[in-house]
Protein backbone atom coordinates (compact mmCIF):
# COMPACT_ATOMS: atom_id res chain seq x y z
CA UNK A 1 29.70 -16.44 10.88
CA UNK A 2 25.87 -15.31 11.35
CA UNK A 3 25.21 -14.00 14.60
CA UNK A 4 22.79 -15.80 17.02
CA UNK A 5 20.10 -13.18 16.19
CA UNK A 6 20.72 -13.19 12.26
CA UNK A 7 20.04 -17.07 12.54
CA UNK A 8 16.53 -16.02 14.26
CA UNK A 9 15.09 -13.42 12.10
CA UNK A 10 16.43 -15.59 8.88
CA UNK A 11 13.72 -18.55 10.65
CA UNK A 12 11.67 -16.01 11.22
CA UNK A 13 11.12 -14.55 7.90
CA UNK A 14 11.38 -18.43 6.12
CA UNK A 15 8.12 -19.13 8.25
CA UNK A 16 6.58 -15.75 7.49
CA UNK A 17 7.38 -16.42 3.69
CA UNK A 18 5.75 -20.13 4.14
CA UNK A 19 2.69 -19.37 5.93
CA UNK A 20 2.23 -16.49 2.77
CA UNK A 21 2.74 -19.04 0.12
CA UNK A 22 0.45 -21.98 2.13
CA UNK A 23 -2.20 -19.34 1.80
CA UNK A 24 -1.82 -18.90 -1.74
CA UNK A 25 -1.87 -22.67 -1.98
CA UNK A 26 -6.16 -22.72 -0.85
CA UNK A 27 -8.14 -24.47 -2.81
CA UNK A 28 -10.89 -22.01 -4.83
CA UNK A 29 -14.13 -22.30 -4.06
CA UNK A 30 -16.53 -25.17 -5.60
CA UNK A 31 -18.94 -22.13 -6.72
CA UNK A 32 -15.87 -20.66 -8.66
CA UNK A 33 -14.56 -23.68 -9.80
CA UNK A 34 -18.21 -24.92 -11.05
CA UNK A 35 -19.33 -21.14 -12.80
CA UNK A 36 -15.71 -21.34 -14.31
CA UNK A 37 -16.30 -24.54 -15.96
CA UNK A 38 -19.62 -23.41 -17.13
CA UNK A 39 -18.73 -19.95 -19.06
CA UNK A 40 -15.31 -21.39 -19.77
CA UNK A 41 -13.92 -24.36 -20.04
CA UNK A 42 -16.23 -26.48 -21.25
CA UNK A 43 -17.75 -27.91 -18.39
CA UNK A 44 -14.14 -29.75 -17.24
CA UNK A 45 -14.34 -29.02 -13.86
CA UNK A 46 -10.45 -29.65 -13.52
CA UNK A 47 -9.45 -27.25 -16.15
CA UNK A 48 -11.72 -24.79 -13.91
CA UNK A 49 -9.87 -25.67 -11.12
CA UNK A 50 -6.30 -25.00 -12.49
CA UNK A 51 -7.01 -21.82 -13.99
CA UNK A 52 -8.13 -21.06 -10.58
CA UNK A 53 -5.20 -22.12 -8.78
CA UNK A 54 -2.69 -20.53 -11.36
CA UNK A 55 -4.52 -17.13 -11.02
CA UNK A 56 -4.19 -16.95 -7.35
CA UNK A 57 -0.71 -18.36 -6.98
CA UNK A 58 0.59 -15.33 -9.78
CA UNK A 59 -1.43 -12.72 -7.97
CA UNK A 60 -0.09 -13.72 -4.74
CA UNK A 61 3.24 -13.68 -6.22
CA UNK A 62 2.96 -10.68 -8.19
CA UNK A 63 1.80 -8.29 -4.77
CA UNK A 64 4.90 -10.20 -3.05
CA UNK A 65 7.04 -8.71 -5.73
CA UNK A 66 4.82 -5.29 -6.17
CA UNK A 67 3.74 -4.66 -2.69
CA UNK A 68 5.89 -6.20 0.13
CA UNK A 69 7.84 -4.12 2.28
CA UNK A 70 11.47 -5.53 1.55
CA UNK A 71 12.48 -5.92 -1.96
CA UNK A 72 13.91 -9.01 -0.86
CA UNK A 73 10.55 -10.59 0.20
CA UNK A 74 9.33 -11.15 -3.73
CA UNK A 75 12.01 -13.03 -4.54
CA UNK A 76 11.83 -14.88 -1.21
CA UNK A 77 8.04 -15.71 -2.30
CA UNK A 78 8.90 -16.94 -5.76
CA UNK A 79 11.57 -19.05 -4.83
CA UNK A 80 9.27 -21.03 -2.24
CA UNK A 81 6.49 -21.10 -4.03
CA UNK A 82 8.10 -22.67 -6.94
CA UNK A 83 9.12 -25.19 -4.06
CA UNK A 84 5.37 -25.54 -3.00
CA UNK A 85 4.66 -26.19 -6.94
CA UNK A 86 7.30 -28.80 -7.00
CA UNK A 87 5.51 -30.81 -4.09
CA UNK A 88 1.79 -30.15 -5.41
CA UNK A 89 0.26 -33.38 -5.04
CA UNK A 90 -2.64 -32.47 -7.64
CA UNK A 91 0.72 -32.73 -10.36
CA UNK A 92 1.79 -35.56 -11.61
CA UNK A 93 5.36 -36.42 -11.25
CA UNK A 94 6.02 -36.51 -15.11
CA UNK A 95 3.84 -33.44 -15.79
CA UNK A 96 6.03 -31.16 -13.28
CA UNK A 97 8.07 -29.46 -15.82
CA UNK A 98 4.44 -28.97 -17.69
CA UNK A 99 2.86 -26.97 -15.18
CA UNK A 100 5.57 -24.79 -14.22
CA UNK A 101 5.37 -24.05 -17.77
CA UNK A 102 1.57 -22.85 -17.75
CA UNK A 103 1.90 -21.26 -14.93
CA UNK A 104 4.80 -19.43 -16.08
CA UNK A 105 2.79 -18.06 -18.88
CA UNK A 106 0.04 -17.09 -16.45
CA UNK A 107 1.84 -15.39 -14.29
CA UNK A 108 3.57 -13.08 -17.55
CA UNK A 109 -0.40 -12.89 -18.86
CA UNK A 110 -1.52 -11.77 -14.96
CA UNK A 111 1.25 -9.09 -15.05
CA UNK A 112 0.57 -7.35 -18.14
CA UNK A 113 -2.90 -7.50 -17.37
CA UNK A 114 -2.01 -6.01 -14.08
CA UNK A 115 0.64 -3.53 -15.26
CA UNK A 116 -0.33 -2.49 -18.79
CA UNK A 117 -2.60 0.66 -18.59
CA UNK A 118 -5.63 0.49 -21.12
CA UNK A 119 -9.00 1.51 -21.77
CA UNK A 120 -10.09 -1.17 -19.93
CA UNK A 121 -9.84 -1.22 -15.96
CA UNK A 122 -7.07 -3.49 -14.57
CA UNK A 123 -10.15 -5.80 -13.13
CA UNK A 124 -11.70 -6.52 -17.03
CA UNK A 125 -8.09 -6.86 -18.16
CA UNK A 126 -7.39 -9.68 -15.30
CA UNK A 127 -10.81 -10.94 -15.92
CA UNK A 128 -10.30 -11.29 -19.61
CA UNK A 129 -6.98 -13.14 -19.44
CA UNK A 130 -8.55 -15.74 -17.19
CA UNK A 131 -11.17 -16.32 -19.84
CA UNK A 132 -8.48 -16.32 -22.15
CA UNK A 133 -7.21 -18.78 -20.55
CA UNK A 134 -10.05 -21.14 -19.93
CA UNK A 135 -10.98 -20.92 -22.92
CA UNK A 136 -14.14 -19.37 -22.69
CA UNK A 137 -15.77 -17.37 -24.84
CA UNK A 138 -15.38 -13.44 -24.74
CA UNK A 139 -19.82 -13.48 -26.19
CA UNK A 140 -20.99 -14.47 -22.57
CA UNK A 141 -20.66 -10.15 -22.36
CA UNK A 142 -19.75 -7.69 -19.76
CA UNK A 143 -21.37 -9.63 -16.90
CA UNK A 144 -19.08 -12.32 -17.22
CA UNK A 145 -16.11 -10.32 -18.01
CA UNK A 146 -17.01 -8.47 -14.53
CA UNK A 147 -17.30 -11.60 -12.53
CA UNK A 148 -13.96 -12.88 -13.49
CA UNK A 149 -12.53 -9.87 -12.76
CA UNK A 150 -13.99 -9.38 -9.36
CA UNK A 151 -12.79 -12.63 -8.58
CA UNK A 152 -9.27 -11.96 -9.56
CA UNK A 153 -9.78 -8.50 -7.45
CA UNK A 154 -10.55 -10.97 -4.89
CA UNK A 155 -7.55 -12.88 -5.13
CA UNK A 156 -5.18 -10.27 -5.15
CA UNK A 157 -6.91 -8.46 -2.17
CA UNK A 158 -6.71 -11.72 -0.10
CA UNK A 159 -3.30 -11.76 -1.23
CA UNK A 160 -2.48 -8.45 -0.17
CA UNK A 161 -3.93 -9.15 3.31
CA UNK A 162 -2.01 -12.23 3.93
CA UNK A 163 1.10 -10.32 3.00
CA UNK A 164 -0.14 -7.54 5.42
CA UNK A 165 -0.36 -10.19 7.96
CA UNK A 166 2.80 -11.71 7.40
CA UNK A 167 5.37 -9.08 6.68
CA UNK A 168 3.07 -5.94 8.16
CA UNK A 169 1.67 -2.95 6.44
CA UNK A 170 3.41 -0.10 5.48
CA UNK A 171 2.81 3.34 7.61
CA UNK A 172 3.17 6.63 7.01
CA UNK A 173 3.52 9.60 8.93
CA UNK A 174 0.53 11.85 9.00
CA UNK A 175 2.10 14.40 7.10
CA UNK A 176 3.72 12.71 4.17
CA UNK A 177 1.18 10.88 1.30
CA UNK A 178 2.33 8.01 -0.28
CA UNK A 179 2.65 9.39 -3.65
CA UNK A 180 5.81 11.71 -2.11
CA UNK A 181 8.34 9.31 -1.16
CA UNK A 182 8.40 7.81 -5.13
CA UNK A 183 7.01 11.05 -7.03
CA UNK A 184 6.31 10.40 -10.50
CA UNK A 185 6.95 12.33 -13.35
């Protein structure tokens, strides 16, 4: 039996991990969505708009998993957010198993491009993988390359501030840097 105040904090956090994944559910921006169709997928609009979607819902995952507090809270995320995909009303009820799919391989393209170290910065990896998979053509150059990235910055900062606001922020005291309590090497 779950005490009284178990039963709480269990509501609690479900809300907490709801009102996370609702915010990675927004809608991106019409300027996004529009330059995204330009540079990359052809000028379809929806295509722009998916790519858009996926890349926000993975990054949100991905800092649940990387950056909450409680280990528990990534897996917390995923689970409900695959719930929130199963209700998206911009999916088709015969194209369900379809867009977990792509999204799926968004989310693996999102974390290598997140967690694989390379010449390039982390931004120019994200920002080629959503090019990648728009695709869009790597000629439009650095510029374009940068704004993609920048975007997906964006995402994962916005991200990381909703789970800041949701789960709270990790502190510190004064004396010990955050690179002590998991030293590398």
């Amino acid at each position: 039996m779950v005490p009284f105040g178990g039963l709480r904090a269990d509501r609690e956090r479900r809300a907490k991990v709801a009102a996370y994944v609702q915010n990675l559910m927004i809608e991106p921006g019409a300027t996004d969505v529009d330059w995204l169709a330009t540079i990359g997928t052809g000028g379809d609009a929806d295509h722009a708009m998916w790519e858009l979607r996926y890349a926000r819902r993975a990054l949100g995952l991905i800092a649940a998993q990387r950056d909450a507090l409680d280990d528990a809270t990534g897996s917390l995320v995923a689970r409900e957010l695959m719930s929130a995909l199963s209700r998206d009303p911009h999916v088709g009820a015969g194209k369900r198993e379809i867009a977990e799919a792509q999204f799926n391989a968004r989310l693996g393209a999102y974390r290598e491009a997140i967690d694989t170290p390379g010449a390039a910065p982390m931004a120019a990896r994200m920002g080629l993988t959503l090019i990648a998979f728009s695709g869009g053509s790597f000629r439009e150059g650095e510029a374009t390359v940068g704004r993609a990235g920048a975007l997906l910055e964006r995402y994962l900062l916005e991200a990381n501030e909703a789970l800041r606001a949701q789960f709270g922020a990790a502190s510190l005291p004064d004396n010990i840097a955050p690179s002590a309590i998991h030293p590398h090497g």
